[in-house]
Protein backbone atom coordinates (compact mmCIF):
# COMPACT_ATOMS: atom_id res chain seq x y z
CA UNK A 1 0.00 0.00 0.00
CA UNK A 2 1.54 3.07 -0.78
CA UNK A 3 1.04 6.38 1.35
CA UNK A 4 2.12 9.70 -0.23
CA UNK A 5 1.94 12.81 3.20
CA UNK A 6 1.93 15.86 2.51
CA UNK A 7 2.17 18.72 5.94
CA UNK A 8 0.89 22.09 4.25
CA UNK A 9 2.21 25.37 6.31
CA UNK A 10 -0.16 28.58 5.87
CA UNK A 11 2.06 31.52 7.56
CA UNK A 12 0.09 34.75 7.87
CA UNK A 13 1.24 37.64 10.07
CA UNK A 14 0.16 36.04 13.26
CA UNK A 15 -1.33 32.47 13.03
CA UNK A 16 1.02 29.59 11.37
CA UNK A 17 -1.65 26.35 10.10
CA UNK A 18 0.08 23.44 9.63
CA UNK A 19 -2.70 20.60 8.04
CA UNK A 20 -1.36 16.36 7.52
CA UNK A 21 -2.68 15.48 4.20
CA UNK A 22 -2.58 11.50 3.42
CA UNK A 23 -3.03 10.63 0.28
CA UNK A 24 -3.73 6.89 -0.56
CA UNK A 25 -3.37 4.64 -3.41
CA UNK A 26 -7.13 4.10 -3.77
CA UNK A 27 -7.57 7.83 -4.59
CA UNK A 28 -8.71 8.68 -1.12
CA UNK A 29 -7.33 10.83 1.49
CA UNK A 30 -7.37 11.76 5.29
CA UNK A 31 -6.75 15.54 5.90
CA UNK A 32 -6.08 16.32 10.02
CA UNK A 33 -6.05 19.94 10.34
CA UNK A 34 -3.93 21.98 12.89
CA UNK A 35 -7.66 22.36 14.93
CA UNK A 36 -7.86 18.56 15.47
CA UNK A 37 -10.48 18.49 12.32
CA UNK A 38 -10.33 15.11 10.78
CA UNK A 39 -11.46 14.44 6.89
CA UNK A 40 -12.04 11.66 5.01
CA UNK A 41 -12.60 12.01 1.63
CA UNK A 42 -12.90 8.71 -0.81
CA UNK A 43 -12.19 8.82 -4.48
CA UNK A 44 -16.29 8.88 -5.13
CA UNK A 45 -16.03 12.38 -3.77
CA UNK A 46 -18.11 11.58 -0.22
CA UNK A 47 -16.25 12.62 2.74
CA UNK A 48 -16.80 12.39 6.65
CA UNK A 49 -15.73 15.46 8.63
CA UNK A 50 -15.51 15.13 12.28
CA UNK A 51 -14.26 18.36 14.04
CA UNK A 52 -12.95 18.83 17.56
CA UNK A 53 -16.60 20.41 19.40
CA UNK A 54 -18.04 16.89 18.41
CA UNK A 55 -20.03 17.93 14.56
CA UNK A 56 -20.14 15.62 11.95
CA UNK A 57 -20.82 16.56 8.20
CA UNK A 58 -21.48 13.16 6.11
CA UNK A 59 -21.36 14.42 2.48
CA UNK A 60 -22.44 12.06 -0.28
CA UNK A 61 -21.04 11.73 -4.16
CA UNK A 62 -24.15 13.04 -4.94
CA UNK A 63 -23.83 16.51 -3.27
CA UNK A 64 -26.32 15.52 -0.23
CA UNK A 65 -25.18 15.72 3.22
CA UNK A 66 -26.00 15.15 7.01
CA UNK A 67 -24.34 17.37 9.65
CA UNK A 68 -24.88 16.54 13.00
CA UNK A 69 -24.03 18.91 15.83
CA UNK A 70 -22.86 18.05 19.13
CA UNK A 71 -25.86 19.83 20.93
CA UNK A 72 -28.45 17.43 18.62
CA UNK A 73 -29.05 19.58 15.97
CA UNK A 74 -29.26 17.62 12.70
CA UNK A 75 -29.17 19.66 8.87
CA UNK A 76 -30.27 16.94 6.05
CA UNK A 77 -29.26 18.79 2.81
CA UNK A 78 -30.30 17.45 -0.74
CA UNK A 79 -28.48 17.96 -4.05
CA UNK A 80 -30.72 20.55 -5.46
CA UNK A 81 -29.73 22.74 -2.32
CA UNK A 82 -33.10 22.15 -0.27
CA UNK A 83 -32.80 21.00 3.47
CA UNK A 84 -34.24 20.42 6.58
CA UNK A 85 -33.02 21.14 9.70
CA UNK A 86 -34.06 19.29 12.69
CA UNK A 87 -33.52 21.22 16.29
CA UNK A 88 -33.31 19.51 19.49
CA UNK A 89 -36.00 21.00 21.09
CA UNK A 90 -38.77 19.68 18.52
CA UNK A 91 -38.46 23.19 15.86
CA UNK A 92 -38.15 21.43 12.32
CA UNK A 93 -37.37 23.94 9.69
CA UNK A 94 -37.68 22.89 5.88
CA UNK A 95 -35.93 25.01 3.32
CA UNK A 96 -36.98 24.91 -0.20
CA UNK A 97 -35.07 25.70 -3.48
CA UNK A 98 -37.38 28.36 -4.38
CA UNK A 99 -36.33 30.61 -0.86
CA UNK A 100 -39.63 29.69 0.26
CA UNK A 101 -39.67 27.49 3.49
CA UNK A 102 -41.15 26.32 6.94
CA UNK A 103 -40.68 26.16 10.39
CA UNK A 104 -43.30 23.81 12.99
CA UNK A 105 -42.54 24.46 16.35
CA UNK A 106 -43.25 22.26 18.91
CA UNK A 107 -45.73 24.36 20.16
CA UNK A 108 -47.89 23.39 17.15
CA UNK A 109 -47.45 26.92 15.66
CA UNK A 110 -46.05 27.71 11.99
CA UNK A 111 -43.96 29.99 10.58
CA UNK A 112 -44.46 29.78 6.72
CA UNK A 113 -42.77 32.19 4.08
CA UNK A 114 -43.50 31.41 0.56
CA UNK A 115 -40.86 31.59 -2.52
CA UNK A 116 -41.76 35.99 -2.67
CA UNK A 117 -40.63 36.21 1.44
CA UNK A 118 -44.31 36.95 1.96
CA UNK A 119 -44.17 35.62 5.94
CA UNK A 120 -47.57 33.83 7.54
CA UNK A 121 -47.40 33.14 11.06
CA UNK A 122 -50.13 30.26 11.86
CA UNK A 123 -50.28 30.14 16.09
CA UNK A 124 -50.42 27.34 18.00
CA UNK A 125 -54.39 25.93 18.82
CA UNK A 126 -55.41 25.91 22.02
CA UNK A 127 -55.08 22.37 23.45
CA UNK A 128 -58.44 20.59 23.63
CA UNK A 129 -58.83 21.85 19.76
């Protein structure tokens, strides 16, 4: 198995980066950075990031991706740039392509704003309702 490494060195007037690149026969590489940030990127172009406060971004060949945060927070991203991002307190928020998106609260209320930023605020019912 052969290993090519490669350290990188970015000086600039006050911080000096120094980043590990490992470069492997199949095409695929680990990258360490100087903040303890750990990729993994295989020749298909998906990756695993993991940095040092605990996130994790999974990106696929396709352009999709899951990043999950250390405090539960959890972004699902699609190739055509929509998402939806997951909160741990119950908020989901969807994001669509057009700009237009969605946030349900756990509260049962809505926070809707359509694809012209036109905002619609739908309150919680009452419970019983």
């Amino acid at each position: 198995m052969l290993r090519l490494t490669a350290i990188i060195l970015i000086v600039t007037s006050t911080l000096v980066r120094a980043d590990t690149i490992i470069k492997n026969a199949d095409g695929s590489s680990v990258t360490t950075k100087s903040d303890g940030t750990k990729i993994i990127k295989n020749k298909d172009g998906s990756s695993v990031e993991n940095d040092p406060n605990g996130n994790v971004i999974i990106t696929n060949a396709n352009g999709s991706s899951v990043q999950t945060h250390k405090d539960g927070t959890k972004i699902i991203t699609n190739p055509d740039g929509s998402s939806v991002t997951d909160l741990p307190g119950g908020t989901e928020m969807v994001k669509n392509v057009d700009g237009s998106s969605e946030q349900d609260n756990p509260d049962g209320s809505k926070i809707i704003i359509d694809a012209n930023g036109h905002k619609t605020v739908v309150p919680a019912k009452p419970k019983g309702q």
